[in-house]
C-alpha atoms as a PDB file:
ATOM      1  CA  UNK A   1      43.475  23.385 -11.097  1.00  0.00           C
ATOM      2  CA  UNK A   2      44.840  21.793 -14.315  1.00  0.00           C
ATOM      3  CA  UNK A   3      42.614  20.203 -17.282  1.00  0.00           C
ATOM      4  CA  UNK A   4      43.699  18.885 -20.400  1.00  0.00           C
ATOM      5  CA  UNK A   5      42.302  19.653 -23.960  1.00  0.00           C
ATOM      6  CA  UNK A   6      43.191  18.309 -26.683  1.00  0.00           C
ATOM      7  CA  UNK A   7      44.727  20.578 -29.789  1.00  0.00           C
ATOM      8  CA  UNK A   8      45.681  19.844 -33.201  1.00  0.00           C
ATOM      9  CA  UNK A   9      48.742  21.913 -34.856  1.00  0.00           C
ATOM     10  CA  UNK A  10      50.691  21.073 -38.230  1.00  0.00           C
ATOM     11  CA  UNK A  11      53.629  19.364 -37.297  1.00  0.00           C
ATOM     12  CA  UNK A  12      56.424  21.087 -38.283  1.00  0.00           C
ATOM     13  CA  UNK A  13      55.048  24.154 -36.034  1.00  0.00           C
ATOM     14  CA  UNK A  14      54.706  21.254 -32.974  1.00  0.00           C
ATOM     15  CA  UNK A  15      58.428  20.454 -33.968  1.00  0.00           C
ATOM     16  CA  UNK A  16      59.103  24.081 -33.590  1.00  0.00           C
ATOM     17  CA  UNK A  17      57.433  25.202 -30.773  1.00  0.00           C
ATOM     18  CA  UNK A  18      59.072  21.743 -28.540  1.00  0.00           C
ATOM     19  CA  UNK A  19      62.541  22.720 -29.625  1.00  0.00           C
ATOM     20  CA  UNK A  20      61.683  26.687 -28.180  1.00  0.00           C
ATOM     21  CA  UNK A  21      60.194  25.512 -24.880  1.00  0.00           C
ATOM     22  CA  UNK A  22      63.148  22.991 -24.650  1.00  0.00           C
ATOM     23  CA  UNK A  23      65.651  25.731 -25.427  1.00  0.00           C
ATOM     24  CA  UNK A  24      63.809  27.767 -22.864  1.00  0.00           C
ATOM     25  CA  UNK A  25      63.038  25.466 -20.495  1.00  0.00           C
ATOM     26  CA  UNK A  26      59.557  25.148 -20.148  1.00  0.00           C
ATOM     27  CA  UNK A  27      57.227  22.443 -21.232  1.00  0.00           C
ATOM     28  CA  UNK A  28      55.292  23.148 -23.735  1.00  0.00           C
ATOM     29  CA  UNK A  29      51.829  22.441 -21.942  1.00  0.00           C
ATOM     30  CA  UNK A  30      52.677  25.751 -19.817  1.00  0.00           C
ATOM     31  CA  UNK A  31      54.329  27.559 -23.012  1.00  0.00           C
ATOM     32  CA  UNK A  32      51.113  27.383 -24.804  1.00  0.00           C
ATOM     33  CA  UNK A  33      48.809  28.496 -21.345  1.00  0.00           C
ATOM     34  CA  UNK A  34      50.863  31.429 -21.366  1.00  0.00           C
ATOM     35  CA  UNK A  35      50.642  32.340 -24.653  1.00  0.00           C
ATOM     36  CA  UNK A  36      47.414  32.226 -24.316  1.00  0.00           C
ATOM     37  CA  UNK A  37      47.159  33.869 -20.929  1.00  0.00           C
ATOM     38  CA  UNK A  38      48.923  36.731 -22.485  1.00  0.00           C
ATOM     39  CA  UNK A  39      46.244  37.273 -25.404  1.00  0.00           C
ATOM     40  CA  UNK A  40      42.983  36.670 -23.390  1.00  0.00           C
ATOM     41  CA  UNK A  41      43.732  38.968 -20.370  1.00  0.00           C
ATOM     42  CA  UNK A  42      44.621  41.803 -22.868  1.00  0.00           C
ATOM     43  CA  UNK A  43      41.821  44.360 -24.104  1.00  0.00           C
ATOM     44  CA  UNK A  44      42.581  42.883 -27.422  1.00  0.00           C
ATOM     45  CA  UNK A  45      38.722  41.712 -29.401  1.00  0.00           C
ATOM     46  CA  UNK A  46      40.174  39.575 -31.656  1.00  0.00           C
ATOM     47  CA  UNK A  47      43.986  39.049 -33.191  1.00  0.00           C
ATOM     48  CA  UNK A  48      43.916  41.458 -35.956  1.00  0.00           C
ATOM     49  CA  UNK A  49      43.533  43.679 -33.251  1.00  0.00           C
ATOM     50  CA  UNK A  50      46.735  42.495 -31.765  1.00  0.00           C
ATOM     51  CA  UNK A  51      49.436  44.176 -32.631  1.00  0.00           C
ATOM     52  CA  UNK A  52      52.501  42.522 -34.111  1.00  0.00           C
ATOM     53  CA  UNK A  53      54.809  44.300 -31.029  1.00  0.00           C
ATOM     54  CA  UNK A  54      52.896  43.194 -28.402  1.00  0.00           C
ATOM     55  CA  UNK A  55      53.457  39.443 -29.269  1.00  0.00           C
ATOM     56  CA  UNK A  56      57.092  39.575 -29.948  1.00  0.00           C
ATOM     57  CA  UNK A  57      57.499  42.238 -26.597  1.00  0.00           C
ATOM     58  CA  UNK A  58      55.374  38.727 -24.858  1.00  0.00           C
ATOM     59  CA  UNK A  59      58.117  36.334 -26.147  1.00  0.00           C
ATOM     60  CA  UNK A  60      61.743  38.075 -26.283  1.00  0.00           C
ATOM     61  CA  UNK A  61      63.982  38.510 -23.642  1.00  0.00           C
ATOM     62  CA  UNK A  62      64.725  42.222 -23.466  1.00  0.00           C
ATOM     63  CA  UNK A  63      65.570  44.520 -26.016  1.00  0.00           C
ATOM     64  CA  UNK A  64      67.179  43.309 -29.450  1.00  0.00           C
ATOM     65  CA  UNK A  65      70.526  44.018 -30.583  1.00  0.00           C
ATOM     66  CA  UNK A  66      71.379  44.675 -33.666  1.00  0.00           C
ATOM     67  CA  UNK A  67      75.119  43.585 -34.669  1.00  0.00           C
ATOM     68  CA  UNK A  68      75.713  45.818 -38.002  1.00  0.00           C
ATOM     69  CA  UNK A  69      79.424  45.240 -38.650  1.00  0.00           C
ATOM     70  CA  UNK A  70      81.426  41.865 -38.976  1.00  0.00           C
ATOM     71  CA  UNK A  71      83.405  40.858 -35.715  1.00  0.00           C
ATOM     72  CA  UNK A  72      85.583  38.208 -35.233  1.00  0.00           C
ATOM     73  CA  UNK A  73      85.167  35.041 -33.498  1.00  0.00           C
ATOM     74  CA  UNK A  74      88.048  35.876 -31.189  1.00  0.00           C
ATOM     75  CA  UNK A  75      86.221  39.201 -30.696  1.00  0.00           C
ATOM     76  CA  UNK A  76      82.846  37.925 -30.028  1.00  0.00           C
ATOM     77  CA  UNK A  77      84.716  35.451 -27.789  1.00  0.00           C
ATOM     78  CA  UNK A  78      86.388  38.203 -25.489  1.00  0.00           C
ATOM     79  CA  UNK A  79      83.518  40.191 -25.419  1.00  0.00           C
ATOM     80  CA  UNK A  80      81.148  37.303 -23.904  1.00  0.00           C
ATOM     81  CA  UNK A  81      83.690  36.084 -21.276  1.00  0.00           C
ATOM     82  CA  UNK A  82      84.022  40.021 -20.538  1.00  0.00           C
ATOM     83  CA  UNK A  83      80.291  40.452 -19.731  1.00  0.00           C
ATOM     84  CA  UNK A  84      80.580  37.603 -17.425  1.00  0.00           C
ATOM     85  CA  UNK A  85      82.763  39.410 -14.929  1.00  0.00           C
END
């Protein structure tokens, strides 16, 4: 069952965190439950406890790449209409 709460935030980081749950499509009443979710069902006591890797493992999608030498556009073109085959 759903119940509302009311939270206050600065408003650049409500800015923020609308444009990510946009871009990810979620809203952002269910972004925030499972951010939270995430850090009360862990055996964490309090945040400094939580380790920095944990959170960002919680909000990326898979492993990070990182790009180290220039490409072109037409480059980085071909190669993302190759990985669609």
């Amino acid at each position: 069952m759903d119940s509302k709460i009311t939270l206050s935030f600065d408003e650049g980081v409500i800015q923020k965190a609308k444009r990510y749950a946009e871009e990810n499509n979620i809203s952002l009443s269910r972004l925030i439950e499972f951010l939270l979710q995430k850090i009360t069902n862990s055996n964490y006591h309090s945040l400094e406890d939580y380790p920095i890797s944990d959170w960002v493992m919680q909000v990326a999608e898979g492993e990070a790449v990182y790009q180290t030498k220039k490409r072109s556009r037409k480059s980085s073109k071909d190669e993302f209409f190759a990985s669609k085959k």
